[in-house]
Protein backbone atom coordinates (compact mmCIF):
# COMPACT_ATOMS: atom_id res chain seq x y z
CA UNK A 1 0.00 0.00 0.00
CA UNK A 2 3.06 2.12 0.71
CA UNK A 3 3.37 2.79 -3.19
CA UNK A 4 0.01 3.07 -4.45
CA UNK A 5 -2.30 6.23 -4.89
CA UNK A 6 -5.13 7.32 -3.64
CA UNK A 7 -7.60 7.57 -6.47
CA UNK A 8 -10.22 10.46 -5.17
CA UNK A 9 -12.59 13.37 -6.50
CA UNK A 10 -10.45 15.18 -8.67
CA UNK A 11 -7.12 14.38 -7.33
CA UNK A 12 -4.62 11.23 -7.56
CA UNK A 13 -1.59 11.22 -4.60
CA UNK A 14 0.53 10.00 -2.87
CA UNK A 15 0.43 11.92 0.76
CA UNK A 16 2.31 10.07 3.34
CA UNK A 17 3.43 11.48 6.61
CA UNK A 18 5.26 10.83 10.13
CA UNK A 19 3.25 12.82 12.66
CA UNK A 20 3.85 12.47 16.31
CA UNK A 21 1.92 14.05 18.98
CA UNK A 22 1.76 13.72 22.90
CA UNK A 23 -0.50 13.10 25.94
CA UNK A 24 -1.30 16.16 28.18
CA UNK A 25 1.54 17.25 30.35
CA UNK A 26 3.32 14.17 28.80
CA UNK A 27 1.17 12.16 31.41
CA UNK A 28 2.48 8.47 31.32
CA UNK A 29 -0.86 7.21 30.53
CA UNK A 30 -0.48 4.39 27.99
CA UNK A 31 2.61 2.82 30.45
CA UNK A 32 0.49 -0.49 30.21
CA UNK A 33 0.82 -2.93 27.64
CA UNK A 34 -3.24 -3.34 27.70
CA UNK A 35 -3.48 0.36 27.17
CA UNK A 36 -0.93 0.66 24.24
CA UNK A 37 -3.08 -2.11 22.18
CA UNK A 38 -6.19 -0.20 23.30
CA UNK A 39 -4.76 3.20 21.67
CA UNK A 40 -3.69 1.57 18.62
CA UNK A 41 -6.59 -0.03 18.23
CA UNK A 42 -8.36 2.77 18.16
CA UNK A 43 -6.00 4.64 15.47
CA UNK A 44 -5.87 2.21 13.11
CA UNK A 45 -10.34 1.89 13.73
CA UNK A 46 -10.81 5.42 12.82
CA UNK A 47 -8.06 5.16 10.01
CA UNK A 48 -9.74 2.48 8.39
CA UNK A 49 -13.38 4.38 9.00
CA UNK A 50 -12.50 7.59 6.88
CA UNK A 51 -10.27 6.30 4.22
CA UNK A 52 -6.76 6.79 5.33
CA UNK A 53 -4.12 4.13 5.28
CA UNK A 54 -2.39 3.99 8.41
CA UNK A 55 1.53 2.69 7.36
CA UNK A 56 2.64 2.55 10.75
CA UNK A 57 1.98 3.28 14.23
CA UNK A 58 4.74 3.09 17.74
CA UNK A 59 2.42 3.96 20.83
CA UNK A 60 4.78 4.89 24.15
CA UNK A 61 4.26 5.90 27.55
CA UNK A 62 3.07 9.02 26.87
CA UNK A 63 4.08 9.80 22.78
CA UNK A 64 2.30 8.28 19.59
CA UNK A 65 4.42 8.44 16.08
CA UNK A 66 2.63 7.70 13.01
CA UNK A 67 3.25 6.98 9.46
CA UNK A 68 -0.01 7.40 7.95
CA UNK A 69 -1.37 8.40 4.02
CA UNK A 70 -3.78 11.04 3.85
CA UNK A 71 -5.63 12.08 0.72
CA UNK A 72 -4.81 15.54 0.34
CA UNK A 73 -8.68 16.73 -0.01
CA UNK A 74 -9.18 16.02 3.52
CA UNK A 75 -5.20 17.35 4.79
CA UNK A 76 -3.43 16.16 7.38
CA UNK A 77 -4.41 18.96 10.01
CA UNK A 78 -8.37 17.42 9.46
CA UNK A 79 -7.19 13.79 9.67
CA UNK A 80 -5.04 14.23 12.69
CA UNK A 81 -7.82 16.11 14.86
CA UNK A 82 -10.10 13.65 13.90
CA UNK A 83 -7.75 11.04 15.04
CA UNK A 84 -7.30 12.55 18.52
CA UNK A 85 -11.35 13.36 19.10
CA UNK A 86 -12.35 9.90 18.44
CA UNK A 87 -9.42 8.09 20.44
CA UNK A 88 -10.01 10.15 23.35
CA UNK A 89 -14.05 9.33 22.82
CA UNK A 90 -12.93 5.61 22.79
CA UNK A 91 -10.16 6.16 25.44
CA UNK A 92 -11.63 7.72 28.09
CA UNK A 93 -14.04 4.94 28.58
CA UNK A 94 -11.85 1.74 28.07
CA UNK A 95 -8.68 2.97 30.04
CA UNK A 96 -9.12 3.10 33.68
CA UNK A 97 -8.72 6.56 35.44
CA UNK A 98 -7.58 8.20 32.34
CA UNK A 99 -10.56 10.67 33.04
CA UNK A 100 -9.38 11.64 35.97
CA UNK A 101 -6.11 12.45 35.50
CA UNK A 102 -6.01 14.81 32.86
CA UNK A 103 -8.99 16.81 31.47
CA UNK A 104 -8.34 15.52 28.01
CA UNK A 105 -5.87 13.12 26.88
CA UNK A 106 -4.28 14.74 24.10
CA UNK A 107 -2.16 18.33 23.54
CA UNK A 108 -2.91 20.38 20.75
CA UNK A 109 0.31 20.36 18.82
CA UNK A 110 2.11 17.69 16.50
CA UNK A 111 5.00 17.19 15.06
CA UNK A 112 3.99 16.49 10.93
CA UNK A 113 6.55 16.20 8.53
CA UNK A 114 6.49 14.73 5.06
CA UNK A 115 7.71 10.93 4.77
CA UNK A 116 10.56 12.45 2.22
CA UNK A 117 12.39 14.13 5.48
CA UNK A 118 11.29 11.68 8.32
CA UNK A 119 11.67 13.17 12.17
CA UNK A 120 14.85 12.14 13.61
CA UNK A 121 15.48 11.27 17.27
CA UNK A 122 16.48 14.72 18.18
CA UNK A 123 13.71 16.93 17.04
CA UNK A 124 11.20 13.81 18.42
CA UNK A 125 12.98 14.70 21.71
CA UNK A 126 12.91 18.55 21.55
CA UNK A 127 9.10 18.43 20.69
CA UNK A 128 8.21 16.38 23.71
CA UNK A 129 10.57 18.43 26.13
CA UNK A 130 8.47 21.46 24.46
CA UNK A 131 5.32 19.77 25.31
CA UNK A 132 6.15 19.58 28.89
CA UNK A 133 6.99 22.47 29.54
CA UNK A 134 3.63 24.03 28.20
């Protein structure tokens, strides 16, 4: 799937991306195995519901990194935020006391890049130590 387009209304691509984006205040909330498979699940569900084509996913403690192919209609800003509303939907209810403690379970920023330049270790690092210090 890597290689193949993405055949849509007036447009043929090939959009793939490495986005990574962290839990609020870099909470260790997915620190059990149980909860990582419960995350991913629940990426690669609402992937598969609205037609993107989720390459690759590494859940951590507190950090998810994706390599995912968006069709550029929808953009990768759309497909990320609609990534994070329906996980935490999903979430919030099948993770134990991941309600209450943090408000919601996701920050507002990512790290997006094109798959062309992929994220190296260092600038993974410097956007998490951004993210916890607000």
């Amino acid at each position: 799937m890597n290689n193949s387009l993405i055949d849509s209304k007036g447009t043929v691509s090939n959009c793939i991306y490495n986005v990574v984006f962290c839990t609020k205040y870099c909470r260790k909330l997915f620190d059990t195995d149980e909860a990582k498979a419960e995350v991913e699940d629940a990426i690669r569900n609402h992937c598969r519901d609205n037609g993107m084509f989720l390459l690759d996913i590494s859940v951590m403690d507190n950090v998810v990194e994706l390599n995912i192919k968006v069709d550029p209609t929808t953009g990768i800003y759309k497909a990320i935020r609609g990534i994070k509303r329906e996980t935490h939907k999903v979430l919030i209810h099948k993770i134990p006391n991941v309600g209450t403690r943090v408000p919601t379970i996701w920050t507002r920023k990512e790290l997006v890049r094109t798959k062309e330049g992929s994220i190296s270790n260092t600038e993974v690092l410097s956007f998490i130590e951004k993210q916890r210090k607000g």
